[in-house]
Every structure is written in structure tokens, then in C-alpha cells.
N, C-alpha and C. Protein backbone atom coordinates (compact mmCIF):
# COMPACT_ATOMS: atom_id res chain seq x y z
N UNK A 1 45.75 125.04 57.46
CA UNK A 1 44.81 125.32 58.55
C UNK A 1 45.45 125.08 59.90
N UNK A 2 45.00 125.84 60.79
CA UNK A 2 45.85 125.45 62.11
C UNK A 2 44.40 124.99 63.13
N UNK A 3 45.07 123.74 63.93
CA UNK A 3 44.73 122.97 64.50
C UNK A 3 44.88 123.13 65.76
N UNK A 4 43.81 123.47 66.42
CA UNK A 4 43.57 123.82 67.75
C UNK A 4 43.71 122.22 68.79
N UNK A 5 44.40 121.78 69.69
CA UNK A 5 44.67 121.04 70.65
C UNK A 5 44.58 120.48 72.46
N UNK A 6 43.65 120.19 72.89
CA UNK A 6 43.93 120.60 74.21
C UNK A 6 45.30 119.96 74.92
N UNK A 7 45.40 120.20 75.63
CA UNK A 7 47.07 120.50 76.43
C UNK A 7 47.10 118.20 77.04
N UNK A 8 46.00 117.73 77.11
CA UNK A 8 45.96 116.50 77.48
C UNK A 8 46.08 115.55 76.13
N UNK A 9 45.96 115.67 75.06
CA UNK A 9 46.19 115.47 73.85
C UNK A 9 47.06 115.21 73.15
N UNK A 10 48.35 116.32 73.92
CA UNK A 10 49.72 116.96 73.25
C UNK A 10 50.53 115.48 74.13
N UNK A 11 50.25 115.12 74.71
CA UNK A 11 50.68 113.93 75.35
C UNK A 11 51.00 112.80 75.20
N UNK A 12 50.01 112.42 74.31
CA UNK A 12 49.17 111.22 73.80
C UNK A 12 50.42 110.34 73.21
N UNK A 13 50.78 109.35 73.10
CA UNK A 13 51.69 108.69 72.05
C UNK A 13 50.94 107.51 71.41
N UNK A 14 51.16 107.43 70.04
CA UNK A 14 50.46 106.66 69.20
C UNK A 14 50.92 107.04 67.81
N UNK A 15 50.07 106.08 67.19
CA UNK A 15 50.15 106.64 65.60
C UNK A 15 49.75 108.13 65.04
N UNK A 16 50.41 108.43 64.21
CA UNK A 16 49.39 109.63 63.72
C UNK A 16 48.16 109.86 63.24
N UNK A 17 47.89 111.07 64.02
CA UNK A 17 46.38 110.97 63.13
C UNK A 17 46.29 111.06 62.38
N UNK A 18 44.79 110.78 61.77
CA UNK A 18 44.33 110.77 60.50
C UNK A 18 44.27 112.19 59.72
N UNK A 19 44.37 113.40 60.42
CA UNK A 19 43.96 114.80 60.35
C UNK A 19 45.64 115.17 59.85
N UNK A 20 46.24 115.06 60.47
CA UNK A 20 48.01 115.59 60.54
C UNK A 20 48.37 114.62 59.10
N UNK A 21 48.10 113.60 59.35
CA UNK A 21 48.66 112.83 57.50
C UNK A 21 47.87 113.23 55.99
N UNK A 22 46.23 113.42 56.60
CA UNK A 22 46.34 114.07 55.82
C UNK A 22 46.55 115.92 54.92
N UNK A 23 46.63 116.49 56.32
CA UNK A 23 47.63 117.80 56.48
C UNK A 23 48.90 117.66 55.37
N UNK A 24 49.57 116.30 55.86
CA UNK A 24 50.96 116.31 55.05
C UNK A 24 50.90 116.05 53.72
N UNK A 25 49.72 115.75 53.10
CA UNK A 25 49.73 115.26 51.67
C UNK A 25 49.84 116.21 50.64
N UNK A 26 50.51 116.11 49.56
CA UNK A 26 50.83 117.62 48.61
C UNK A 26 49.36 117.52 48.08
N UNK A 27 48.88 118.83 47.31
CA UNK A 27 48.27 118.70 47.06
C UNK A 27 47.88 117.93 45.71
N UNK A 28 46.33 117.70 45.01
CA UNK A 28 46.33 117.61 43.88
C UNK A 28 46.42 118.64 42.50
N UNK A 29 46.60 118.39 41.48
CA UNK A 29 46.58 119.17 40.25
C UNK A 29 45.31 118.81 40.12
N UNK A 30 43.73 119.52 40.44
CA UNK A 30 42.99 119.26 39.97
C UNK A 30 42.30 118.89 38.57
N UNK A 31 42.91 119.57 37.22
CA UNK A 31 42.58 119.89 36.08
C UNK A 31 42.91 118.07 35.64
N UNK A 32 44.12 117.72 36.21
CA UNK A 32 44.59 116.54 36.07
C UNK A 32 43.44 115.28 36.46
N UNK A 33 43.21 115.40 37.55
CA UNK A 33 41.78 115.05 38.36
C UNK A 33 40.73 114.43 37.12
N UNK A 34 40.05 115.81 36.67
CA UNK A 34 39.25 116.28 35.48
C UNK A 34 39.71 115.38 34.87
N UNK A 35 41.03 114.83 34.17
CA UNK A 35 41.30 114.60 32.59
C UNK A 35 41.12 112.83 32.93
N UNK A 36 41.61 112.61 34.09
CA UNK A 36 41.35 111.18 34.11
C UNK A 36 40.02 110.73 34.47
N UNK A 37 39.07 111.53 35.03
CA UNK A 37 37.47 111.85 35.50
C UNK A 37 37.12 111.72 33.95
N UNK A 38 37.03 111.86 32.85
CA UNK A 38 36.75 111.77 31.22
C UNK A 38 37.43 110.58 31.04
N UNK A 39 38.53 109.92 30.99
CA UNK A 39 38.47 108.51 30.39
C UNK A 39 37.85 108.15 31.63
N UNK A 40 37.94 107.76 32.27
CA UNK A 40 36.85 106.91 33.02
C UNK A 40 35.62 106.71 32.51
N UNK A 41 34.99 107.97 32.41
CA UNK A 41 33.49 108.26 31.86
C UNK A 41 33.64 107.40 30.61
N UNK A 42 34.69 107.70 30.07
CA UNK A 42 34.47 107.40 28.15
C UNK A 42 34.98 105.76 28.12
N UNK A 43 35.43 105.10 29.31
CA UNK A 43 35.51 103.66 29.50
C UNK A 43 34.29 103.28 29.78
N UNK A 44 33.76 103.88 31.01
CA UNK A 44 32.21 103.05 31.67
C UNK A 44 31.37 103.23 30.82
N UNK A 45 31.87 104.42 29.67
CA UNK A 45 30.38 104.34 28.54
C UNK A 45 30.39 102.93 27.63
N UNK A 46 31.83 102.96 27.41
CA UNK A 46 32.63 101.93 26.14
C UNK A 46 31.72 100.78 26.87
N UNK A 47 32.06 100.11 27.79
CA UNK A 47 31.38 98.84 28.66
C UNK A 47 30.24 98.81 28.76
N UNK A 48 29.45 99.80 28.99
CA UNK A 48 28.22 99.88 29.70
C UNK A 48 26.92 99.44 28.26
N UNK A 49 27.54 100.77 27.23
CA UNK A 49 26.75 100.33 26.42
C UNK A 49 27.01 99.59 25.62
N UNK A 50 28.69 98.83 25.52
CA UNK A 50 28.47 97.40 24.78
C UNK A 50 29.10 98.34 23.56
N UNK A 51 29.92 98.99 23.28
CA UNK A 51 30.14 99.96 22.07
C UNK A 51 31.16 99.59 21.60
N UNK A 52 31.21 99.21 20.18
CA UNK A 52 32.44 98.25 19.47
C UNK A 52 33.12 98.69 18.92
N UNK A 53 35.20 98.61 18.86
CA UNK A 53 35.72 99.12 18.28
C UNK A 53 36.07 100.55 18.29
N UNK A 54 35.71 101.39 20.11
CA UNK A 54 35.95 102.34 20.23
C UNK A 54 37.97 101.95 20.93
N UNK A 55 38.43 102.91 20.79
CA UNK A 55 39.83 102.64 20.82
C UNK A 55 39.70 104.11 22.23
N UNK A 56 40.31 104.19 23.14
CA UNK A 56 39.87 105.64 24.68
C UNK A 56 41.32 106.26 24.13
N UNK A 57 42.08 105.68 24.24
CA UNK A 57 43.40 106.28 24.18
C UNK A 57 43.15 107.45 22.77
N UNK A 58 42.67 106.84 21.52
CA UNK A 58 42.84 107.53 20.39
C UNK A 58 42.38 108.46 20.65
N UNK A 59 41.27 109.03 21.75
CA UNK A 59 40.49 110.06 21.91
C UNK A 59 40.82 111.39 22.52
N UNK A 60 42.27 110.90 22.90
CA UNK A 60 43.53 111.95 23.11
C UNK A 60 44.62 112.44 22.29
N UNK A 61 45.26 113.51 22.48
CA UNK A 61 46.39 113.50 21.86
C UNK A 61 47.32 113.39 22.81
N UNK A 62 48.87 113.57 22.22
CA UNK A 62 49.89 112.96 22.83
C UNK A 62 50.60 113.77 24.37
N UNK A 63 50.24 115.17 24.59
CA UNK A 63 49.92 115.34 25.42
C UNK A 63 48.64 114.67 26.73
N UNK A 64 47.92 114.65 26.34
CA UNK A 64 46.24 113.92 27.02
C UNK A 64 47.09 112.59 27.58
N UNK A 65 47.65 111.78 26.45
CA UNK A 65 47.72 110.85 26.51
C UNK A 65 49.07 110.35 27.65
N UNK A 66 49.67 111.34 27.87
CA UNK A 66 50.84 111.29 28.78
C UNK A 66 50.58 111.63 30.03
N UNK A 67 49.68 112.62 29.90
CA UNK A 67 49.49 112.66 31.23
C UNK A 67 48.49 111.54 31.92
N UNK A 68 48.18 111.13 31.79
CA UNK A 68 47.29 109.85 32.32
C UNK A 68 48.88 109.08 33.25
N UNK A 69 50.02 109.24 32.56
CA UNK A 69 51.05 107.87 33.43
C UNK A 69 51.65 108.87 34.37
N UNK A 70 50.84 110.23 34.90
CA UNK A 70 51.88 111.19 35.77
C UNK A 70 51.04 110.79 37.11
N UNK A 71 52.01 111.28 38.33
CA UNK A 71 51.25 112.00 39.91
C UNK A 71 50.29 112.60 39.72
N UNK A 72 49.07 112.46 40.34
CA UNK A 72 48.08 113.61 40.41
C UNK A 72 48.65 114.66 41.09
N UNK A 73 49.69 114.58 42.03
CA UNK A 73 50.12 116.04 42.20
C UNK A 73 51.35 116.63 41.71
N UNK A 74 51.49 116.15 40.69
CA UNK A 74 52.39 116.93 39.54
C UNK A 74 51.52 117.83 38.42
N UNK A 75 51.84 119.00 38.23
CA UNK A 75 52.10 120.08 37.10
C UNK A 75 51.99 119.45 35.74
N UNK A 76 50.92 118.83 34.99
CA UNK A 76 51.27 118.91 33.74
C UNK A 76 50.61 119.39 32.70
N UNK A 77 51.36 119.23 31.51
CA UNK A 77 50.75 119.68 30.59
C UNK A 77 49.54 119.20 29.85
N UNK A 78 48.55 119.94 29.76
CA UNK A 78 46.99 119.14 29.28
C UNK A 78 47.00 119.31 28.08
N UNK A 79 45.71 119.04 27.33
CA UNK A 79 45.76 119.69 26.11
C UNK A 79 45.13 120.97 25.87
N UNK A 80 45.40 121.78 24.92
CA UNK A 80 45.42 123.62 25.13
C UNK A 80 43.52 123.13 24.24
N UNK A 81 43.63 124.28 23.68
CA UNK A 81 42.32 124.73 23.17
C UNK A 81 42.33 124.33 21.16
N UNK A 82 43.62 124.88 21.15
CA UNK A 82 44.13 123.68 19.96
C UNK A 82 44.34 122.69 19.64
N UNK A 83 43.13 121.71 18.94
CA UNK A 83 43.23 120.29 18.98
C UNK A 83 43.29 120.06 17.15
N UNK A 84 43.81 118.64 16.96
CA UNK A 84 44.08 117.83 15.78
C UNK A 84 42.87 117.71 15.24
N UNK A 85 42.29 118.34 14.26
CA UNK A 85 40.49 117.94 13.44
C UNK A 85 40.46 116.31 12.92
N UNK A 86 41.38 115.67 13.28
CA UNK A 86 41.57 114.22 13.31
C UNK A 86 40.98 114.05 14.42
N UNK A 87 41.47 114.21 15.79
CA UNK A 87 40.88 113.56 17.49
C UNK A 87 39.39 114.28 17.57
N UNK A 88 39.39 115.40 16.87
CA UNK A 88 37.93 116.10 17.13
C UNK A 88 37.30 115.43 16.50
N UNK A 89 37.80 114.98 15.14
CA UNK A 89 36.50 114.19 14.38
C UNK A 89 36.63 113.06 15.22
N UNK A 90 37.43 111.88 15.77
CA UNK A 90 37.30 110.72 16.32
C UNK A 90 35.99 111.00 18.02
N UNK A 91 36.81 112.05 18.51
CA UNK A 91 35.78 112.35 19.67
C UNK A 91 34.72 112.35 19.40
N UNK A 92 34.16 112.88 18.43
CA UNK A 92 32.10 113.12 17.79
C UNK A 92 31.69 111.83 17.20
N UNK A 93 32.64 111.14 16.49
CA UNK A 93 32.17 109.70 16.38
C UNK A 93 31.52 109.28 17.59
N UNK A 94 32.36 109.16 18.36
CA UNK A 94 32.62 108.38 20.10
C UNK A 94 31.15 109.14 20.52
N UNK A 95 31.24 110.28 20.88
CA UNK A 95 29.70 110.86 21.45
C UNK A 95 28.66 110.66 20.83
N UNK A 96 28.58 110.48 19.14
CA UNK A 96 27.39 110.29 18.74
C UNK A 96 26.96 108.72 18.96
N UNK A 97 28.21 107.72 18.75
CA UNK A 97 28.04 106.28 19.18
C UNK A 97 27.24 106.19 20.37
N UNK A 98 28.11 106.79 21.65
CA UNK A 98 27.45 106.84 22.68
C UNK A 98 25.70 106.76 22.77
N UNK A 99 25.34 108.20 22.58
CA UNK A 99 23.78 108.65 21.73
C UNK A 99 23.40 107.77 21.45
N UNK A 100 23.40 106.83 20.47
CA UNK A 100 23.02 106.34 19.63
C UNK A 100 22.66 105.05 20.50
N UNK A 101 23.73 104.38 20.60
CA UNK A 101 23.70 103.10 21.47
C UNK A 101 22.70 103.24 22.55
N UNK A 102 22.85 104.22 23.78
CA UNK A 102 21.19 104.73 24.62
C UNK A 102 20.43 104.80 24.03
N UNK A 103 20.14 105.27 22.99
CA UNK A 103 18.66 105.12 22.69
C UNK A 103 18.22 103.69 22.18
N UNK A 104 18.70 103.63 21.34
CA UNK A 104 18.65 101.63 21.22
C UNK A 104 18.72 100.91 22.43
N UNK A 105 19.41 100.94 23.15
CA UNK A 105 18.83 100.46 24.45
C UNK A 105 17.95 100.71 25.18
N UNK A 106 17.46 101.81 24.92
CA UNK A 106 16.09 102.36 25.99
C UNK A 106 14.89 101.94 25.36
N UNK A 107 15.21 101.68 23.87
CA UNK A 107 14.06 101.42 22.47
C UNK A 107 13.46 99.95 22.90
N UNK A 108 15.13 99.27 23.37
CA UNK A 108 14.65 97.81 22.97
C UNK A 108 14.18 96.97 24.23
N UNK A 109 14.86 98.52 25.54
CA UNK A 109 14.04 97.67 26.96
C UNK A 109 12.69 98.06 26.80
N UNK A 110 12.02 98.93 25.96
CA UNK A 110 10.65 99.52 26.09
C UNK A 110 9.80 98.48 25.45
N UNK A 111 10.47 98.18 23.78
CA UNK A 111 9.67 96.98 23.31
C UNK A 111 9.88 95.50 24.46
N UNK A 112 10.45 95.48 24.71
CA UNK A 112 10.15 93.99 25.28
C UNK A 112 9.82 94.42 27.13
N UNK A 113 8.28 94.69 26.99
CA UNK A 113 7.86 95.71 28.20
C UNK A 113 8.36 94.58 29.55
N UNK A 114 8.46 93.16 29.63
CA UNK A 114 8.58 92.90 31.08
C UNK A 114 9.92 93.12 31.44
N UNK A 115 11.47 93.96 30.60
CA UNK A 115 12.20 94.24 31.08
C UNK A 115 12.05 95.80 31.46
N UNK A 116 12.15 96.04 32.51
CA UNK A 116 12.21 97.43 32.96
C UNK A 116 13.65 98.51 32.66
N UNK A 117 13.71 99.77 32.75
CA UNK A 117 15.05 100.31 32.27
C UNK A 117 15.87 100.21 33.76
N UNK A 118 15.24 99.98 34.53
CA UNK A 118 15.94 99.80 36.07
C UNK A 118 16.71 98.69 36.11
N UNK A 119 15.52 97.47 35.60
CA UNK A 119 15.91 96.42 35.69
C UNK A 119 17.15 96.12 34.58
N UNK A 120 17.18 96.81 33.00
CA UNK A 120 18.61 96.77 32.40
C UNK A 120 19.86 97.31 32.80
N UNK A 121 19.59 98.53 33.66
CA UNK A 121 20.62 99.00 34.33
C UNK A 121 20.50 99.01 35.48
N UNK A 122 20.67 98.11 36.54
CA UNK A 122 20.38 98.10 37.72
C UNK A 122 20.83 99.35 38.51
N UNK A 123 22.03 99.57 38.54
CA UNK A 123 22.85 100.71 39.34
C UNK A 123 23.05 102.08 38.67
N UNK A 124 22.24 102.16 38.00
CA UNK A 124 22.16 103.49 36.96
C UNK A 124 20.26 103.69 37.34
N UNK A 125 19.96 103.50 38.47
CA UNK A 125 18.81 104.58 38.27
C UNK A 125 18.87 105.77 38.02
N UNK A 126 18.25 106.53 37.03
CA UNK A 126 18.14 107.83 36.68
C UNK A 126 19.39 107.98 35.92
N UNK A 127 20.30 107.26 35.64
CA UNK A 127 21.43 107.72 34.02
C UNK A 127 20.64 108.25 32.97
N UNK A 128 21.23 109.39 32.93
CA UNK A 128 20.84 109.45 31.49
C UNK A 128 21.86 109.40 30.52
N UNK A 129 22.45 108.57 29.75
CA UNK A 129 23.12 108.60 29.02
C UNK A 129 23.43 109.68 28.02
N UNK A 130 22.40 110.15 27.13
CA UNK A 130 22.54 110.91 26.44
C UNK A 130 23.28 112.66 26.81
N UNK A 131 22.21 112.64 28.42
CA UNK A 131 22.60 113.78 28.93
C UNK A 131 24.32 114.00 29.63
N UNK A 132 24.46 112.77 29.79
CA UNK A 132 26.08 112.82 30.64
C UNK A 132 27.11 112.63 28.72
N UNK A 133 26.60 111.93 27.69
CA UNK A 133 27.55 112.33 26.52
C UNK A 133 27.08 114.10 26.12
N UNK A 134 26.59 114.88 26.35
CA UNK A 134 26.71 116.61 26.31
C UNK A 134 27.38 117.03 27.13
N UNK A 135 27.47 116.53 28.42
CA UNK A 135 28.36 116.94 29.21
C UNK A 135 29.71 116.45 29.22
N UNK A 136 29.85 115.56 28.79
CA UNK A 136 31.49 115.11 28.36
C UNK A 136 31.88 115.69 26.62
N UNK A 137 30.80 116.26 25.77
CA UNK A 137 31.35 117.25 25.02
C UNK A 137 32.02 118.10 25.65
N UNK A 138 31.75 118.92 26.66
CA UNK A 138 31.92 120.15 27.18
C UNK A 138 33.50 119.73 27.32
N UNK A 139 33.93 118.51 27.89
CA UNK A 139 35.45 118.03 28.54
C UNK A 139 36.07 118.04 27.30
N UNK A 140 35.27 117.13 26.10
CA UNK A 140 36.07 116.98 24.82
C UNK A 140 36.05 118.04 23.37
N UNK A 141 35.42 119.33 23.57
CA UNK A 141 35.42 120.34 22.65
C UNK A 141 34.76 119.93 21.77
N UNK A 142 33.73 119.30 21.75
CA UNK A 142 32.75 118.66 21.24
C UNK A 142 31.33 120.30 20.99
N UNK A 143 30.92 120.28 19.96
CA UNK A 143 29.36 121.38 20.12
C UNK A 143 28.42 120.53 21.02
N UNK A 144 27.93 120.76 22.42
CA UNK A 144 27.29 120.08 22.93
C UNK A 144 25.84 119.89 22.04
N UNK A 145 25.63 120.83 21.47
CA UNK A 145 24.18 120.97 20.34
C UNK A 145 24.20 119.90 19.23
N UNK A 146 25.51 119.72 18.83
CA UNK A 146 25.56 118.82 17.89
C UNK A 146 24.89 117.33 18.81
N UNK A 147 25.34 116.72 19.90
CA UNK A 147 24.84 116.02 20.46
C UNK A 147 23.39 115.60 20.57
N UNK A 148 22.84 116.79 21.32
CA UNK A 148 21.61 117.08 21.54
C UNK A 148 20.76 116.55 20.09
N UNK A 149 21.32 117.38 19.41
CA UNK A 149 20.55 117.49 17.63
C UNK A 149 20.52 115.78 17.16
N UNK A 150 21.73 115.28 17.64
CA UNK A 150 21.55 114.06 17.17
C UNK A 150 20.66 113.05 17.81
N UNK A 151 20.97 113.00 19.57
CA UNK A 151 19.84 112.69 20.12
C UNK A 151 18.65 112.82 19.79
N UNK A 152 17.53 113.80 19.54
CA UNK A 152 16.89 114.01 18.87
C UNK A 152 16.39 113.51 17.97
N UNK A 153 17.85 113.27 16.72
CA UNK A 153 17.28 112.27 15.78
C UNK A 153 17.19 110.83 15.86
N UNK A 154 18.03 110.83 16.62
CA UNK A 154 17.67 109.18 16.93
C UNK A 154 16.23 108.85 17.58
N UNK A 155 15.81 109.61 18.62
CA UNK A 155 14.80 109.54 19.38
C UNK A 155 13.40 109.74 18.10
N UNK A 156 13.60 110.25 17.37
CA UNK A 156 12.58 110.45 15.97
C UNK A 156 12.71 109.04 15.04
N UNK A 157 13.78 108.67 15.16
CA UNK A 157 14.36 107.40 14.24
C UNK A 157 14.00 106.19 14.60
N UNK A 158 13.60 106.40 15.82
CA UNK A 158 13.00 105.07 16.55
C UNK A 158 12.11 105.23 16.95
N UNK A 159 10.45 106.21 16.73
CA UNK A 159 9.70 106.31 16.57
C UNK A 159 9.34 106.65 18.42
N UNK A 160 10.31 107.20 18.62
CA UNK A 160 9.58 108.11 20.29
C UNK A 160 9.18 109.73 20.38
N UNK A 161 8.74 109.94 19.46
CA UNK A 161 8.36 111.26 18.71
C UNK A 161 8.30 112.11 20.19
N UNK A 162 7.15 111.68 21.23
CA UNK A 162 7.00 112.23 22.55
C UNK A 162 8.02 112.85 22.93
N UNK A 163 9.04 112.14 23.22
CA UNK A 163 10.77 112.43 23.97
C UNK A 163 11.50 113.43 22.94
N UNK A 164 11.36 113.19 21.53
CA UNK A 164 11.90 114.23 20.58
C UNK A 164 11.27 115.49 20.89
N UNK A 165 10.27 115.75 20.77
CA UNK A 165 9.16 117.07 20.65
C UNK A 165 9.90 117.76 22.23
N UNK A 166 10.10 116.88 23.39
CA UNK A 166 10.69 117.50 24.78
C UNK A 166 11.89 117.88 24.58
């Protein structure tokens, strides 16, 4: 982009601006962006809902898994559309855990009514858990339906028939 200046400006001596440094910065590999934007997600889920014995790394392959130690503005290689039916099956574990674990938590702030779901998740007003593990199918080649379907059953399994039928 070019940067228009007035002539009293061009004068000035000081540090650089904030505009010109960041002018000079290469750019990012967005897709790269994306891949570390998913473990994050699939960490704050691991923590959040307390989920045992999930392993983040396994949920990659050895490509995935390399690129996590690169520059965000380096070129690399992601993983293609061809994945190991080993990491796919480990990924649907991981999302249905996910599922599963929200609703048990939403089950068990409901039975014990003076905790509120605000009040269990303070900084998650309006999370929906279930709905952000369909959307991190979409990242992990996951059937987002399969999700859904399971949600569903859990929400039937713990007797919130209302929320199933929606």
C-alpha cells in the first residue's frame, strides 16, 4: 500500500512508526495460522472439559505435527486430504469425547440448580461446546453429522429429550 505523507512529517526524526514496521513484516502462511488455531482449540477443549488421557499431538500426523515447530511465515507442508484411518479414527474419539463431556457438564450444572452454566464457565458465556466440536470436524475431516448424531444421543441419554427433538 502506498502511504500518503505531508511534507512536515518527512522531517520528523524518531523511532519508526508503527505503520512502516509493520509494512516491513513478511507476510503470514495463513493455512499455517488455521493448523495451529485447531490445536489450540483441541488443548482449551482437553482443559476446559477436564478430558482424560487425550494425547493433541497424536491427533496429527507427521507432517501436522512438524509444522507446529516452523515460522508462521514459512511455506509448509500441511496435511493433504489423505489421512492415516488410524489419526481419523483417534480424531472421532477426541470429538465424540469432547460431545460427550459437554453434555455431562451441562447435565450436572442443571441438576444441582444453584450452580448456573455461567457460573461453571464463567468466560464462556454462550460456548457451545458441542457446536464448536462440528466445527473443528470440518478442520479435522471428521463427518460433522457424525458429531451432531452423537450429540443428540447423548442429549437423549441424559434425559433432555427437549434439546434432542431441536
Amino acid at each position: 500500500p502506498v502511504l500518503d505523507t505531508e511534507d512536515a512529517w518527512v522531517s520528523v526524526e524518531g523511532p519508526v512508526s508503527i505503520v512502516e514496521l509493520a509494512l516491513e513484516q513478511k507476510r503470514i502462511h495463513y493455512p499455517l495460522v488455521e493448523h495451529q488455531f485447531v490445536l489450540c482449540t483441541i488443548l482449551y477443549a482437553t482443559m476446559r472439559l477436564s478430558l482424560k488421557g487425550v494425547k493433541p499431538l497424536s491427533l496429527f500426523d507427521s507432517k501436522g505435527k512438524n509444522a507446529f515447530f516452523k515460522d508462521l511465515t514459512s511455506i509448509q507442508l500441511l496435511p493433504s486430504g489423505d489421512m492415516d484411518p488410524n489419526v481419523l479414527s483417534i480424531r472421532q474419539q477426541f470429538l465424540l469425547k469432547v460431545v460427550s463431556a459437554a453434555v455431562q457438564t451441562l447435565c450436572s450444572s442443571q441438576k444441582d440448580r444453584e450452580v448456573s452454566e455461567e457460573e461453571y464457565f464463567p468466560f464462556e458465556k454462550g460456548k457451545n461446546w458441542p457446536t464448536l466440536a462440528a466445527d473443528l470436524a470440518q478442520y479435522l475431516q471428521i463427518s460433522e453429522d457424525l458429531v451432531r448424531r452423537h450429540y443428540v444421543c447423548e442429549l437423549y441419554s441424559y434425559g433432555m429429550d427437549h434439546l434432542g427433538e431441536e
